[in-house]
Protein backbone atom coordinates (compact mmCIF):
# COMPACT_ATOMS: atom_id res chain seq x y z
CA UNK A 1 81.17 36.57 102.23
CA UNK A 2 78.70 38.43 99.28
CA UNK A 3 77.01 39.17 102.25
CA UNK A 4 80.07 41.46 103.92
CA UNK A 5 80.98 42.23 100.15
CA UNK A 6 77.58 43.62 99.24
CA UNK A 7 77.58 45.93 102.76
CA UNK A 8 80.88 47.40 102.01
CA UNK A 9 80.30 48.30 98.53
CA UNK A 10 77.03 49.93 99.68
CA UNK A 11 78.86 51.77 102.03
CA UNK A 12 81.79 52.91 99.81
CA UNK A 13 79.01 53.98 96.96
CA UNK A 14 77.15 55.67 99.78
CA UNK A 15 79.89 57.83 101.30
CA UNK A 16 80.57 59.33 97.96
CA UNK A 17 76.90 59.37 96.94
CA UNK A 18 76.89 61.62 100.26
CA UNK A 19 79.63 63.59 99.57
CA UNK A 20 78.90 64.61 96.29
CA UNK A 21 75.18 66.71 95.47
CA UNK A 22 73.66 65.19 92.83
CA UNK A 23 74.96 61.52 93.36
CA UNK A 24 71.79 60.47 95.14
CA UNK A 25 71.18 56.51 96.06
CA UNK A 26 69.80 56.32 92.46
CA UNK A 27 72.71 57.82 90.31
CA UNK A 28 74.58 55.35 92.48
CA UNK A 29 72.59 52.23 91.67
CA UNK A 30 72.60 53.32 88.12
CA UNK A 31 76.92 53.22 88.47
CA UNK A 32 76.58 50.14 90.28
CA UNK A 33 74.02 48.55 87.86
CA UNK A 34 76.53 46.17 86.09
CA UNK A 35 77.71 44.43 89.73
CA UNK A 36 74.63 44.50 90.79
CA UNK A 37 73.55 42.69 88.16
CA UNK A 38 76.17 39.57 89.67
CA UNK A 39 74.55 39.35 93.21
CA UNK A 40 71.75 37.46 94.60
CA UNK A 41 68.00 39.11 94.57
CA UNK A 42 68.45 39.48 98.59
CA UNK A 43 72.87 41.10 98.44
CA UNK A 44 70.99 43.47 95.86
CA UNK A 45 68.79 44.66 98.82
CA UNK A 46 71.85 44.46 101.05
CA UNK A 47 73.54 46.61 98.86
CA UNK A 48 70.97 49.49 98.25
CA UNK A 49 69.94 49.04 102.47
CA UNK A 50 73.81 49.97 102.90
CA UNK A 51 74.49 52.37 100.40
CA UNK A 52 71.22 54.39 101.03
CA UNK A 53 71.54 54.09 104.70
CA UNK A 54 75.16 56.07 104.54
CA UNK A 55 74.32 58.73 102.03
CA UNK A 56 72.07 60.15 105.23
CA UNK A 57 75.13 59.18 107.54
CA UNK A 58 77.80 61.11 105.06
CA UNK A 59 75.77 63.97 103.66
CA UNK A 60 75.63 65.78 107.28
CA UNK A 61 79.13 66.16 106.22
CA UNK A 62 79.46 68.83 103.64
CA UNK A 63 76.33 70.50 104.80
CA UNK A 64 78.07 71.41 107.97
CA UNK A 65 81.56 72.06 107.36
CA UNK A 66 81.02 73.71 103.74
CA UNK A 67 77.35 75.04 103.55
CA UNK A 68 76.73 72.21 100.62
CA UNK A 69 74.14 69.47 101.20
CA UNK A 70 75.36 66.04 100.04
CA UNK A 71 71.85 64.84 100.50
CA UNK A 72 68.41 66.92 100.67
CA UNK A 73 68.07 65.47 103.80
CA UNK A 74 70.82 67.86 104.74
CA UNK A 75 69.12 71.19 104.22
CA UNK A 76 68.99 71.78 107.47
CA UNK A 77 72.47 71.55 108.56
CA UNK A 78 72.96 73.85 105.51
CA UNK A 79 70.47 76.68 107.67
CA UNK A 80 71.69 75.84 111.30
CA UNK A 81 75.46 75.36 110.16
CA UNK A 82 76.21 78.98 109.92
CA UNK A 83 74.51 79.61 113.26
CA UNK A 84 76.88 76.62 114.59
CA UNK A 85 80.30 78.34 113.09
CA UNK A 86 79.10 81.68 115.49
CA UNK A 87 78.77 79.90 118.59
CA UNK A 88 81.86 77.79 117.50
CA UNK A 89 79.64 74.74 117.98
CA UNK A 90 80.59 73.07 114.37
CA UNK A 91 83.12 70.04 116.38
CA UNK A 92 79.32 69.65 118.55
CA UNK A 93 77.50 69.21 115.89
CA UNK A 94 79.40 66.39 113.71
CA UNK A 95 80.30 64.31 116.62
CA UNK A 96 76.73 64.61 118.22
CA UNK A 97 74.92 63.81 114.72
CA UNK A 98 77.41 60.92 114.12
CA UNK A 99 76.60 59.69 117.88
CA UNK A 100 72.51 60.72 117.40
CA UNK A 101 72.28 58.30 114.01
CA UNK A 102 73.85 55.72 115.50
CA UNK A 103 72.30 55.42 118.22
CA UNK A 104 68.40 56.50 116.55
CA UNK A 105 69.65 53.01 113.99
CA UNK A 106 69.92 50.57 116.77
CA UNK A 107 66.19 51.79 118.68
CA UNK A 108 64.51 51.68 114.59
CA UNK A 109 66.45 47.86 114.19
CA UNK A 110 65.25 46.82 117.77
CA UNK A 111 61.43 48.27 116.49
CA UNK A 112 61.47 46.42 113.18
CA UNK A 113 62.52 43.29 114.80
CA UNK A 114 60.52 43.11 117.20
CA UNK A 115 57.42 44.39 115.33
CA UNK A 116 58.41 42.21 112.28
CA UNK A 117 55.88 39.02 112.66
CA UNK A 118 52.56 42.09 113.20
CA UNK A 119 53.59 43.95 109.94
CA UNK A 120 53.88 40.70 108.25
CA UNK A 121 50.34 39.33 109.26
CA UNK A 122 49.38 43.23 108.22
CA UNK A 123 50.95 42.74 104.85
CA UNK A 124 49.46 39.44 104.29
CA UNK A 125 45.64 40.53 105.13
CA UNK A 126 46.08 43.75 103.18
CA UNK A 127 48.85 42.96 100.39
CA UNK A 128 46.68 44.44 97.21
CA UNK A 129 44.22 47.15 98.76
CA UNK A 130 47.49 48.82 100.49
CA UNK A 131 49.41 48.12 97.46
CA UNK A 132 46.65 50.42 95.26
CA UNK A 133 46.47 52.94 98.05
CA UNK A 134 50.35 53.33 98.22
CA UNK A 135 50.74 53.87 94.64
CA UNK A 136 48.08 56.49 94.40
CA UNK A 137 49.91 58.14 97.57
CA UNK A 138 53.13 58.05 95.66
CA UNK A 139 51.53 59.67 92.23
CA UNK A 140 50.27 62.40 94.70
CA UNK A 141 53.03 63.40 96.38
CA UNK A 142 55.16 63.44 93.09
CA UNK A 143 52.14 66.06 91.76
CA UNK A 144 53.11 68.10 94.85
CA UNK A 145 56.73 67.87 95.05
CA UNK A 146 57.77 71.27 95.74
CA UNK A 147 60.56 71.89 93.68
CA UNK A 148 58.63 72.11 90.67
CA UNK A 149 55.05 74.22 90.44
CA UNK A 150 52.37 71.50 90.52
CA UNK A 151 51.45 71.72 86.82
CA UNK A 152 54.46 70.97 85.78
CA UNK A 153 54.92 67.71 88.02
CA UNK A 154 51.67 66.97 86.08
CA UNK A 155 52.93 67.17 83.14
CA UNK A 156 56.17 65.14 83.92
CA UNK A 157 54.20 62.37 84.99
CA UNK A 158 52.26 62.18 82.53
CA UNK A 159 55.40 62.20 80.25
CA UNK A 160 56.96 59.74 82.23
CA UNK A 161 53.94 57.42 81.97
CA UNK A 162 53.60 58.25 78.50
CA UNK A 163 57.38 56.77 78.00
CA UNK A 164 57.29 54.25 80.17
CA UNK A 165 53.64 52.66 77.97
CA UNK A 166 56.13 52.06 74.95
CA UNK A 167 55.93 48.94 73.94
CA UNK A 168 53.96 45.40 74.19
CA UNK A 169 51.53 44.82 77.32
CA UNK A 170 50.44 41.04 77.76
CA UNK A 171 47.89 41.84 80.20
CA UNK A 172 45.85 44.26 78.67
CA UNK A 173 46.68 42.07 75.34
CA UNK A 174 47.70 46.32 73.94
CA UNK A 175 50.77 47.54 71.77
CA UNK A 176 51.46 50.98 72.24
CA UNK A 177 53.90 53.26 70.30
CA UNK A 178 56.20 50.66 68.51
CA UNK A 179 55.99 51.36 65.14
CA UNK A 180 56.40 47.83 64.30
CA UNK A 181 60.11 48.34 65.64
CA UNK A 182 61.27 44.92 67.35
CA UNK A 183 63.76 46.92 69.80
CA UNK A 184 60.40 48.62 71.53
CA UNK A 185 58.51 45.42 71.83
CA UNK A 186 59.78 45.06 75.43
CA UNK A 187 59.79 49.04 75.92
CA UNK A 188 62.40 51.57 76.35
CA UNK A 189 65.54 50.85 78.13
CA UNK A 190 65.75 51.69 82.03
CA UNK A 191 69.57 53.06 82.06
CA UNK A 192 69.61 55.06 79.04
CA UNK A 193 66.22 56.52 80.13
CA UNK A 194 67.52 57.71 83.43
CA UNK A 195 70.72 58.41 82.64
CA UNK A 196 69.28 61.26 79.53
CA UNK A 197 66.24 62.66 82.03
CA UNK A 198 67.16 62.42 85.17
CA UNK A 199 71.08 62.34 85.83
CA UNK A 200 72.15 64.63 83.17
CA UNK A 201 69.56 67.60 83.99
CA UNK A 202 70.76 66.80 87.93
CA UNK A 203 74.30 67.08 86.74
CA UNK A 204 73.88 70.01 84.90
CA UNK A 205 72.42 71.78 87.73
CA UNK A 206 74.22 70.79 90.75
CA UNK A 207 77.68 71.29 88.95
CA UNK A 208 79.71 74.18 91.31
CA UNK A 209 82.86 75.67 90.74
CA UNK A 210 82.83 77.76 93.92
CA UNK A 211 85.37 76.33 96.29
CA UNK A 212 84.71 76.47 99.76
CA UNK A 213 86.87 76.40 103.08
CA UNK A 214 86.29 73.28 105.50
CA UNK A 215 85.17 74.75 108.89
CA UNK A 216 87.93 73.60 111.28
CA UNK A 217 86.75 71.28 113.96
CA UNK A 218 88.09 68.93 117.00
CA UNK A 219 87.43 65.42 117.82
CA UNK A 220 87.09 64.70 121.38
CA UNK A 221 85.30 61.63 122.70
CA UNK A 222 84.26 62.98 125.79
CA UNK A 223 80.80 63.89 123.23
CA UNK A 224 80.17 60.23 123.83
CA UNK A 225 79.12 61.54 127.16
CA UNK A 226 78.06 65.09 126.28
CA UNK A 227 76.02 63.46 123.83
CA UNK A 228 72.78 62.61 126.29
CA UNK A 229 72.52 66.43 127.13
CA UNK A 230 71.08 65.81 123.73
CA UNK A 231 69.26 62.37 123.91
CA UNK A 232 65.97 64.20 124.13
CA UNK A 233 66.42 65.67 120.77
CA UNK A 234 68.24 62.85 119.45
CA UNK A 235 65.15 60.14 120.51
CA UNK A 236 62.12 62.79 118.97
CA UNK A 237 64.05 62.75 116.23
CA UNK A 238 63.86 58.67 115.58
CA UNK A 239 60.57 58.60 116.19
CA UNK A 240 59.57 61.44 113.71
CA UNK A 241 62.50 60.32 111.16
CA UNK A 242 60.54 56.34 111.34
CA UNK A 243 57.29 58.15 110.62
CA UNK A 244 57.81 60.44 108.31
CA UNK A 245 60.21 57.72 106.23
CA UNK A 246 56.77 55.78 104.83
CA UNK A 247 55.98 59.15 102.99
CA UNK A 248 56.03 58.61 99.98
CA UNK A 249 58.50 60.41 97.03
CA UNK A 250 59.84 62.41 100.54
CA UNK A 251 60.68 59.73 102.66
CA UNK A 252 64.06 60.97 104.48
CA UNK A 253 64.15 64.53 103.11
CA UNK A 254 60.28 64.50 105.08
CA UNK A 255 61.51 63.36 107.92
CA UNK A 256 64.74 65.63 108.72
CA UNK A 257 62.51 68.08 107.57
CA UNK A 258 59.23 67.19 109.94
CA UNK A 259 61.84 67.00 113.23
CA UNK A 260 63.83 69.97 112.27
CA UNK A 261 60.51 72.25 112.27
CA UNK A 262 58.86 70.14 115.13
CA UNK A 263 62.55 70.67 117.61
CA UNK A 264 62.53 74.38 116.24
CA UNK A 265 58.97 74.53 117.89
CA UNK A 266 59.88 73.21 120.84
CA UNK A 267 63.94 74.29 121.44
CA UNK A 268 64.64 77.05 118.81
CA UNK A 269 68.49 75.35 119.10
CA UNK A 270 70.38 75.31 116.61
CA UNK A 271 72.72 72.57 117.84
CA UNK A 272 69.30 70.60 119.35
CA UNK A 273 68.00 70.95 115.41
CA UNK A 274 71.04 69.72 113.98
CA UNK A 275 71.38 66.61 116.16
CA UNK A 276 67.20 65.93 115.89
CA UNK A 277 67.07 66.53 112.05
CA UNK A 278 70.44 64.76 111.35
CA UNK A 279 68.98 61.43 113.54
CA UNK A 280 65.70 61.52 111.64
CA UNK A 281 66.90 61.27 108.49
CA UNK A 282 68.85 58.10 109.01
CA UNK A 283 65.71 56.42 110.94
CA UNK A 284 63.65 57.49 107.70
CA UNK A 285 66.18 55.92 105.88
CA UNK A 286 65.38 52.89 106.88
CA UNK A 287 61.84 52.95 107.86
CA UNK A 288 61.21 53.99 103.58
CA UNK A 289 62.27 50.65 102.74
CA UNK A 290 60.38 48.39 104.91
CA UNK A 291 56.97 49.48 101.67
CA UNK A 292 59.53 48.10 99.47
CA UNK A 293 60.39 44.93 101.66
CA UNK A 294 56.96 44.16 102.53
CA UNK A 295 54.74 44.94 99.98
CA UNK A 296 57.22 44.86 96.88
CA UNK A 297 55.54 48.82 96.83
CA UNK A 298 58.71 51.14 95.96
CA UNK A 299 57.61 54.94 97.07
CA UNK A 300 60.86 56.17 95.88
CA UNK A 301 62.44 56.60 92.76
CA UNK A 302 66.06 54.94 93.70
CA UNK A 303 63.76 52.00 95.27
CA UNK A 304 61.99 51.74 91.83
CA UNK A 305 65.25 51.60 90.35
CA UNK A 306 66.11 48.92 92.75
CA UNK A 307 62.33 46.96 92.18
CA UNK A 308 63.20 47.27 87.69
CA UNK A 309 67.22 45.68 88.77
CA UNK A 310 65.41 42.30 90.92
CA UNK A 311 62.67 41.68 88.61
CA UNK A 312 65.58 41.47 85.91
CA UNK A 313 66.86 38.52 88.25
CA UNK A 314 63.26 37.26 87.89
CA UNK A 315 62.92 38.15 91.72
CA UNK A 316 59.40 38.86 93.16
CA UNK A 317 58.85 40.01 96.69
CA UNK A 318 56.76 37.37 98.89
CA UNK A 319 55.94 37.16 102.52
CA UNK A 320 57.77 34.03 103.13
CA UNK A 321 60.91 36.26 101.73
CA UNK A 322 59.85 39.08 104.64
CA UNK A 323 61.80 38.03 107.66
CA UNK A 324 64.72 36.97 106.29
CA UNK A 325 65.35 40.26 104.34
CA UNK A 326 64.26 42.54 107.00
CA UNK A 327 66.75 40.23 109.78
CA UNK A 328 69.80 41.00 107.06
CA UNK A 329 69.03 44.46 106.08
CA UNK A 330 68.98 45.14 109.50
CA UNK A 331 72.37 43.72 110.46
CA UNK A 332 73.46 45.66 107.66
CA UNK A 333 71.78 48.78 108.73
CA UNK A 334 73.45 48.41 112.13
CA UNK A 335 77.49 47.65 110.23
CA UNK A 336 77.05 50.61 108.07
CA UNK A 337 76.04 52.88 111.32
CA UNK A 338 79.55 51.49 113.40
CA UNK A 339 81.31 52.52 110.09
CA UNK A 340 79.47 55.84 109.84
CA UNK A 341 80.20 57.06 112.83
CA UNK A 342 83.64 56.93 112.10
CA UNK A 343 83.44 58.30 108.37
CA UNK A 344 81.37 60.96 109.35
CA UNK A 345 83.52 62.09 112.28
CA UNK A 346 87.00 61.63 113.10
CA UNK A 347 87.60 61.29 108.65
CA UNK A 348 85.15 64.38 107.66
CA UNK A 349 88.05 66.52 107.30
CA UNK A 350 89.44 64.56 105.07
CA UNK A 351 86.18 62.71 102.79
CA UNK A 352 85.89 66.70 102.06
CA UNK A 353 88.91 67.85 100.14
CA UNK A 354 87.18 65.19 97.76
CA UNK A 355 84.29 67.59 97.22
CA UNK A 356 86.94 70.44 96.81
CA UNK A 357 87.99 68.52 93.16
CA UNK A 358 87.25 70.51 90.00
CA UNK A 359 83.90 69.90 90.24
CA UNK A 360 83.03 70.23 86.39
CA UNK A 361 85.86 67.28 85.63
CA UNK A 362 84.98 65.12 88.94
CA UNK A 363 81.15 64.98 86.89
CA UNK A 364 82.33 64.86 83.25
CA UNK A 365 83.78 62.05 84.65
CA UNK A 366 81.16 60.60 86.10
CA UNK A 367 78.87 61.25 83.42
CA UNK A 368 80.96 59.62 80.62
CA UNK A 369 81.75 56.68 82.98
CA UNK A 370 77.74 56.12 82.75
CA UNK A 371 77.73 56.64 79.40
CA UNK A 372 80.21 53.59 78.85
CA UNK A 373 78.10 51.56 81.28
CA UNK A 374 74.84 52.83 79.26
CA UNK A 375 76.51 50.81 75.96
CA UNK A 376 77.91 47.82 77.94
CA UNK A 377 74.30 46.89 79.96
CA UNK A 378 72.88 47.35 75.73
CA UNK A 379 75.46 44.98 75.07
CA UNK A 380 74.38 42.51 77.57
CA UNK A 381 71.23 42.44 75.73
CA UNK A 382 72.78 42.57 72.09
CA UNK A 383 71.41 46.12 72.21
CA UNK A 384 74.18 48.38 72.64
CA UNK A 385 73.29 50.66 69.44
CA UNK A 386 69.48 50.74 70.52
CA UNK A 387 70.61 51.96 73.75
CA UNK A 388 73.08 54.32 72.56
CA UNK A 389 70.33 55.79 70.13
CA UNK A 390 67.96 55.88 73.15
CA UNK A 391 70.17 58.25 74.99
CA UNK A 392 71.14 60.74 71.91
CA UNK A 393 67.45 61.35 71.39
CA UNK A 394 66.62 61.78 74.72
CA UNK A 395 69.46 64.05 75.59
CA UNK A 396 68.39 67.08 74.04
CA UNK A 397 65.11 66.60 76.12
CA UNK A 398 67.10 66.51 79.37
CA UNK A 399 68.97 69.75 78.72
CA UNK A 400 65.57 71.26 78.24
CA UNK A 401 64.65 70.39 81.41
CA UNK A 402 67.93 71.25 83.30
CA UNK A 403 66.32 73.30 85.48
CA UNK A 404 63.56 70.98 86.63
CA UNK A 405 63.83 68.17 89.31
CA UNK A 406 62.67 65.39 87.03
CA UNK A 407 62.14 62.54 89.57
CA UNK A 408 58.45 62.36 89.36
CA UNK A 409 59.16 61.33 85.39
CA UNK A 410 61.44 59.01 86.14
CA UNK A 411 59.31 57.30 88.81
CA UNK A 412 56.60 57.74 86.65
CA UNK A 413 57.91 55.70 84.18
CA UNK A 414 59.61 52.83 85.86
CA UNK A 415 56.76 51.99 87.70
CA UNK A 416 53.92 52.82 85.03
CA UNK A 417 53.70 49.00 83.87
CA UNK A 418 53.55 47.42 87.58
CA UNK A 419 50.64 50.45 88.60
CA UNK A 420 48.79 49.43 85.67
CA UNK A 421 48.62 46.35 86.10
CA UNK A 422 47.72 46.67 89.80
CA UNK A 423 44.61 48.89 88.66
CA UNK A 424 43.88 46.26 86.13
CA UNK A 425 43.91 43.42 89.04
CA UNK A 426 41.99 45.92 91.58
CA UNK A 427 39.14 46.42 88.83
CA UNK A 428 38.68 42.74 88.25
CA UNK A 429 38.99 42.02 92.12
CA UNK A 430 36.65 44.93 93.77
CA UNK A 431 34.75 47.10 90.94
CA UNK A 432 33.96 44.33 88.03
């Protein structure tokens, strides 16, 4: 039953995490936090597999029938959807993307199961060199993400590293920034951290008032069939949407983006884009996890989020803990693709008059309900005040950099303690 309990909450958090820009898998986790915090290490995972799993199913959604990606993974629908409304090829498109994830899900759960016991023996031979690698990977990608110029990722790393070194460090035997304050012994606070530099900014930005008309479309399931004129498109698009999931910081947005421009190559169809870019994303989905499930290595910033929640419940990822995860997440993988297909087709209509709210009250909303959840998680702790002051000094900082995509701080500085203290163990293993 918390099995089944933890899937459908990930897939109810997902559909509106989907729906909505800005409510990524992490703003999500961050809501979530508080249940979370009630499950088992492995129903956490369930959870975030789920959820994560039907943003990409969901966000297809309002990038083709209102021009608005739920998801960056959606960008191009956004580009080809326009195209799709002239040739009166919208209905196509949702009902072959639906059909394409669904079906690219079941060929990336047969792979991982099958190729489960050879990444494991992988894993166990190369557990800490790969682990140093990966995070080095990750820091470089985040210095290149393109939505910011490259000196300015710099500089929000090393801000994000420089935050996230607050506080006492056992291994290194180093105190750094406390000012004798007890409350920063232990560092600063995950949620009000976030919630200050990453989700307001986000907020702040993706906030629309614009409404916008839903493109009229039919639902026929004679696409079932229709579908394999497709399966071409659909099956490049797995493959490419698996591989270009392990990049890291891109993961899914890298893969509907690497089979979009590789079937554009190829095609030049919009509908053939649509179906291949929509298919790859879900496959990347999934594939960007399997770091996090093998290695313990998160390469994005909601599976950091998700890495900071388990080692709360005192969880650490093992190999003996390998199969069993990667046999459940899959099941869930394939639940939450059945349900997808039939949120993200025959309800679309519908799931979108939710994005046609007042969008400045739908995320007041949401931003004061994290605020609340920012003082109760302090108050878990017997730290509510702490926390609170966390967030009111870091607020003014996050307004500042409204116009920035701050994830490469945020990653930066949940994961600054666990990459130094990899460095520190792959110095005394291989240099000293």
């Amino acid at each position: 039953m918390d099995f089944i309990f933890a899937v459908i909450l990930g897939i109810i958090a997902g559909t509106f995490a989907g729906l909505l820009p800005g409510v990524g898998a992490t703003v999500s986790v961050l809501i979530l936090f508080p249940i979370l915090l009630t499950f088992d290490p492995i129903n956490i995972i369930i959870c975030f597999v789920s959820l994560y799993s039907m943003t990409q199913y969901v966000g297809s959604v309002p990038a083709l029938l209102l021009g608005v990606p739920g998801e960056a993974s959606s960008l191009p629908a956004v580009i080809e959807g326009q195209k799709l409304k002239a040739q009166n090829k919208i209905s196509d498109a949702i009902a072959y993307t639906a059909i394409g994830s669904l079906v690219g899900s079941i060929i990336v759960v047969g792979f991982t199961l099958v190729g489960g016991p050879l990444i494991e023996n992988i894993a166990t031979i190369y557990r800490t060199p790969v682990q140093t690698i990966l995070i080095f990977l990750v820091l470089l990608m985040m210095l290149f993400y393109k939505e910011n110029k490259t000196s300015t990722n710099l500089l929000l790393i090393i801000f994000g590293y420089f935050l996230g070194m607050i506080g006492i460090h056992g291994d290194l035997n180093r105190e750094f920034l406390t000012f004798g304050n007890v409350n920063l012994y232990s560092g600063l606070p995950m949620f009000p951290v976030i919630l200050s530099l990453f989700v307001f900014p986000l907020f702040l930005k993706t906030v629309a008032t614009t409404n916008k008309n839903i493109t009229p479309f039919t639902i026929k399931f004679s696409y079932f069939i229709t579908y394999f004129k497709h399966i071409v498109s659909s099956l490049r698009g797995t493959v490419l949407g698996f591989i270009g999931g392990f990049c890291p910081g891109m993961t899914h947005a890298f893969s509907s983006q690497l089979a979009y421009n590789t079937e554009k190559i190829i095609t030049k169809d919009s509908l053939k884009s649509v179906v291949s870019s929509e298919t790859a994303n879900n496959a990347g989905a999934f594939s960007a996890i399997l770091p996090l499930i093998v290695l313990g290595i998160p390469i994005s910033s909601s599976e950091a989020l998700l890495l900071a929640i388990l080692e709360t419940k005192s969880f650490a990822f093992s190999i003996n803990e390998f199969l069993p995860i990667l046999q459940k997440s899959a099941l869930a993988l394939l639940i939450v693709n059945v349900v997808g297909i039939i949120v993200a087709w025959p309800l679309a209509k519908y799931l979108c008059k939710i994005f046609l709210l007042n969008q400045k009250i739908l995320y007041t909303i949401l931003f004061l309900l994290l605020v609340i959840l920012n003082f109760y998680i302090g108050s878990l702790y017997y730290s509510q005040y702490f926390y609170l002051i966390v967030l009111l000094c870091l607020l003014p900082i996050g307004y500042l950099l409204r116009k920035l995509n701050t994830m490469p701080l945020i990653f930066c500085f949940i994961i600054s303690n666990y990459s130094i203290d990899l460095l520190w163990i792959s110095y005394q293993l291989y240099i000293k």
